[in-house]
Protein backbone atom coordinates (compact mmCIF):
# COMPACT_ATOMS: atom_id res chain seq x y z
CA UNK A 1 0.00 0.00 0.00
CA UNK A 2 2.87 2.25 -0.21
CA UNK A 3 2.90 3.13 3.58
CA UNK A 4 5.91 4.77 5.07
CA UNK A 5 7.63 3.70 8.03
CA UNK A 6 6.36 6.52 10.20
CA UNK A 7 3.23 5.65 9.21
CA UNK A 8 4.01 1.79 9.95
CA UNK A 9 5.37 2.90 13.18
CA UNK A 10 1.71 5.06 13.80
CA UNK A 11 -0.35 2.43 12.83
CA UNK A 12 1.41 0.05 15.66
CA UNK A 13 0.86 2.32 18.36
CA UNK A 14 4.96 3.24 18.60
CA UNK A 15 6.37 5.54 20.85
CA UNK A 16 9.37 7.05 21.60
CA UNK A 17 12.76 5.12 20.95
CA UNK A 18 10.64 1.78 20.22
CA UNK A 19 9.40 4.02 17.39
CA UNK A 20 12.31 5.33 16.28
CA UNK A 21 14.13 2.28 16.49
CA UNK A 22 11.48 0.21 14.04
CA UNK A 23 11.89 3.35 11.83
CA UNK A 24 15.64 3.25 11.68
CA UNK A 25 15.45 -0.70 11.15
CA UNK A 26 12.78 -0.37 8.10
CA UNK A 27 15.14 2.05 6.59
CA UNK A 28 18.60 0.07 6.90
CA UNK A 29 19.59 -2.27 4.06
CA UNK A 30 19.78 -5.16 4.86
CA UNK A 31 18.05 -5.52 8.11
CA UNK A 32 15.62 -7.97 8.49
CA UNK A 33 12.48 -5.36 9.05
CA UNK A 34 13.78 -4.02 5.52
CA UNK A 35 13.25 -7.29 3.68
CA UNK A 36 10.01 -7.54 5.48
CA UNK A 37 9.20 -3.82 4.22
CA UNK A 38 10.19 -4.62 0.68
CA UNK A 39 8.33 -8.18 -0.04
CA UNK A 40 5.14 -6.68 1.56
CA UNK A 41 5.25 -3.40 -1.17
CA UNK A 42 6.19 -5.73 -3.58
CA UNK A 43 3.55 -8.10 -3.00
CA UNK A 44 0.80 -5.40 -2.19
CA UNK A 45 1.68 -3.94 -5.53
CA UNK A 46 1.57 -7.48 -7.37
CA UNK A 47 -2.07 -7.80 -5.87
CA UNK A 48 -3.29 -4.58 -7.07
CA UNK A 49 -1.66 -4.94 -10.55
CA UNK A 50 -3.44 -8.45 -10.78
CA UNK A 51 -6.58 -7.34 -9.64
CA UNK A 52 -6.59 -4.55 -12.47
CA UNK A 53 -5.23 -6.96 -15.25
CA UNK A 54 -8.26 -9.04 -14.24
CA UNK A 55 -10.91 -6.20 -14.92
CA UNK A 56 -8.59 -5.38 -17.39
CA UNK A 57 -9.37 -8.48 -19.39
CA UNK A 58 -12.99 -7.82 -19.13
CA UNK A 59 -12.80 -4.56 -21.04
CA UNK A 60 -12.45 -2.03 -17.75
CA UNK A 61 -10.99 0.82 -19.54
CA UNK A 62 -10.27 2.39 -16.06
CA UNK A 63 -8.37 -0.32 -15.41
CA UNK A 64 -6.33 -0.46 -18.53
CA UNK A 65 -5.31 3.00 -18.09
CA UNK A 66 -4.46 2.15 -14.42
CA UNK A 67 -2.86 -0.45 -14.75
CA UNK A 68 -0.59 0.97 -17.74
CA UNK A 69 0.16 3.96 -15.78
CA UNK A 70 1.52 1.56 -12.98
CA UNK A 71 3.82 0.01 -15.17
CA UNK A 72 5.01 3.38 -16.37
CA UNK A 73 5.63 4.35 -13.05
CA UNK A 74 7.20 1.11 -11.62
CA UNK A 75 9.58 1.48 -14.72
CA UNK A 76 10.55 5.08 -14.07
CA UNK A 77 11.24 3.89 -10.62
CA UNK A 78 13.37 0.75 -10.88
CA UNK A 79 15.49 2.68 -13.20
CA UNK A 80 15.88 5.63 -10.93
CA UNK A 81 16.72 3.11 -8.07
CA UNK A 82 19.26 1.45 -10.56
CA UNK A 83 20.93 4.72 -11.84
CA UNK A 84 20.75 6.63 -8.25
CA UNK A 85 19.70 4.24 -5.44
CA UNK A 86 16.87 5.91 -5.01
């Protein structure tokens, strides 16, 4: 769903350095609350890409557009992570 880790760290109820510490953790490469970070966006964005490529196949022209526009996007972005590490 795209959530950051402050957010994350909201949603759980986190507080001072127990907060900060998750935060820190989801943000370091490498760590396992990282990994976990990464395969949930990847697999959050894998279910809403095959949920619009199923509508998509039915004719949805919403969800052509949508789910075009995603791949646009997810292109732009693997690139700038590959060229910057962003």
């Amino acid at each position: 769903m795209g959530y950051s880790p402050e957010r994350i760290a909201n949603i759980l109820g986190l507080k001072g350095t127990e907060r900060e510490e998750v935060i820190s953790r989801i943000r370091t490469s490498g760590d396992p609350y990282n990994s976990a970070y990464l395969y949930g966006n990847a697999v959050g964005e894998y279910n809403i890409d095959a949920e619009l490529a199923k509508q998509a196949e039915q004719g949805d022209i919403d969800s052509i557009e949508s789910l075009e526009t995603r791949k646009k996007e997810r292109t732009h972005l693997d690139l700038k992570r590959k060229l910057f590490g962003i």
